[in-house]
Protein backbone atom coordinates (compact mmCIF):
# COMPACT_ATOMS: atom_id res chain seq x y z
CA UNK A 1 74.74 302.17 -173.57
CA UNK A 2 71.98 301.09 -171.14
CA UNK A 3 70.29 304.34 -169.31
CA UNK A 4 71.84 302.27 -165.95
CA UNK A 5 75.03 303.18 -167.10
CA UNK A 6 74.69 306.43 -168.18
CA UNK A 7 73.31 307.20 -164.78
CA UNK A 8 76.30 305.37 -163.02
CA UNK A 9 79.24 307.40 -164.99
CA UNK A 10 81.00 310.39 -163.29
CA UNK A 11 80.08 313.67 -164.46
CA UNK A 12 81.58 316.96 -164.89
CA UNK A 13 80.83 320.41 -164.61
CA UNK A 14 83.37 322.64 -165.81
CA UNK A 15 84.96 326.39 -167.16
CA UNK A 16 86.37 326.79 -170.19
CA UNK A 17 88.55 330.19 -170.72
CA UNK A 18 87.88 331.04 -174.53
CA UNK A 19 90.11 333.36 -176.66
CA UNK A 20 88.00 336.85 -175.29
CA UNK A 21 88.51 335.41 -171.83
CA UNK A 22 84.90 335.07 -171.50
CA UNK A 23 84.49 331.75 -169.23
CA UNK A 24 81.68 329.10 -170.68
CA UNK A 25 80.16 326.82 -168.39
CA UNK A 26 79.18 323.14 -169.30
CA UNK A 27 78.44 319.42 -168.55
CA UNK A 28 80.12 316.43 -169.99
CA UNK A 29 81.38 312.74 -169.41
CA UNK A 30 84.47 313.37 -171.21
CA UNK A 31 86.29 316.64 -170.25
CA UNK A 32 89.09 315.62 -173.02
CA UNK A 33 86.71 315.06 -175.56
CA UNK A 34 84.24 318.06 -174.90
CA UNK A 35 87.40 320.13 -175.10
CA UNK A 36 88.08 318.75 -178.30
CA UNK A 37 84.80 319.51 -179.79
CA UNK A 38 84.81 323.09 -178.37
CA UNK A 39 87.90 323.93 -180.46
CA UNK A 40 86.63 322.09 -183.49
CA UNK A 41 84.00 324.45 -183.42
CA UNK A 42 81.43 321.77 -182.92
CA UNK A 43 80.93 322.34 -178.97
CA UNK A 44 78.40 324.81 -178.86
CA UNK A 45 77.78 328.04 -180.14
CA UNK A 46 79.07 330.61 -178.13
CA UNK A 47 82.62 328.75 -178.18
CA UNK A 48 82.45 328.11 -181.74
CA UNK A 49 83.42 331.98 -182.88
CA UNK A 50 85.19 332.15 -179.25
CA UNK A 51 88.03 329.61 -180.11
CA UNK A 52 90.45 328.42 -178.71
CA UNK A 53 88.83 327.17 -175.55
CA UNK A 54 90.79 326.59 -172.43
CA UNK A 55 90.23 324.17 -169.33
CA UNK A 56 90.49 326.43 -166.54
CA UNK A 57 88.25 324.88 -164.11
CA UNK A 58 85.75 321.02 -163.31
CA UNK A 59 84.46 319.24 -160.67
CA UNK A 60 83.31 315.33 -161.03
CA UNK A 61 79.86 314.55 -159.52
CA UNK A 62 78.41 310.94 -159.83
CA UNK A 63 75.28 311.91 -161.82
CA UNK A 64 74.13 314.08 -164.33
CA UNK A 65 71.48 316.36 -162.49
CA UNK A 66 74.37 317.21 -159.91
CA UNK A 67 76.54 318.38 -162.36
CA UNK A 68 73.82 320.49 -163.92
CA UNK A 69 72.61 321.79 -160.67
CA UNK A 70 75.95 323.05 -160.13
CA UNK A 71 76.08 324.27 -163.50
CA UNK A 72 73.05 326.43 -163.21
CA UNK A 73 74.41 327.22 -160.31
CA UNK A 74 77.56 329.27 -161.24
CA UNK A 75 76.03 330.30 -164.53
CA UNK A 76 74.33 332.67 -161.68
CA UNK A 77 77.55 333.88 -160.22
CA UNK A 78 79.20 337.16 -162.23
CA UNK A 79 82.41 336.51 -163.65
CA UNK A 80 84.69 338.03 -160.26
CA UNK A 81 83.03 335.46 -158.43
CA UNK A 82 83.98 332.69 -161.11
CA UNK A 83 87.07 333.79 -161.52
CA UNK A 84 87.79 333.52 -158.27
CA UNK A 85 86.99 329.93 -157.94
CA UNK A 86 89.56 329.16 -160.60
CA UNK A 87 92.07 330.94 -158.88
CA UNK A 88 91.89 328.34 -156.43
CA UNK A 89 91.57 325.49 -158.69
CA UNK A 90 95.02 323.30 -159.14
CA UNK A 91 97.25 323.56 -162.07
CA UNK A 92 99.57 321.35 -163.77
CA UNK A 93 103.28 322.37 -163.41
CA UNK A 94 103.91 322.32 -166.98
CA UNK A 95 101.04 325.25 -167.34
């Protein structure tokens, strides 16, 4: 993949909810496929002994250094204030 089309893909930030209900914070291209890894244990780290990890939470930007801008961002905040983001994030009906 050219670096032209990396920079032209949509982005995510997001929150994953992991088994201590600890939220993680992260960047991807592929929220599906992040998630994936994250359970596998292969995500990162912290989720890797934190499993399973839960989608609770993204927002699409349309480049890579917004996404991690917010990221940083809300890394920042303490965990009332991120929790009260999700609360106002959409669910599905089946959740």
């Amino acid at each position: 993949m050219s670096r032209r089309a990396i920079t032209e893909q949509e982005w995510f930030f997001y929150i994953g909810r992991c088994r201590d209900d600890s939220l993680y914070c992260g960047i991807t291209v592929d929220l599906e496929g992040r998630l994936r890894e994250h359970n596998k244990g292969i995500g990162a780290k912290y989720t890797a002994v934190r499993r399973p990890v839960t989608l609770v939470y993204s927002e699409k930007y349309d480049s890579a250094s917004e996404a991690r801008k917010r990221e940083e961002q809300i890394k920042g905040w303490s965990k009332i204030k991120k929790e009260n983001l999700i609360k106002g994030f959409p669910r599905l009906r089946s959740e």
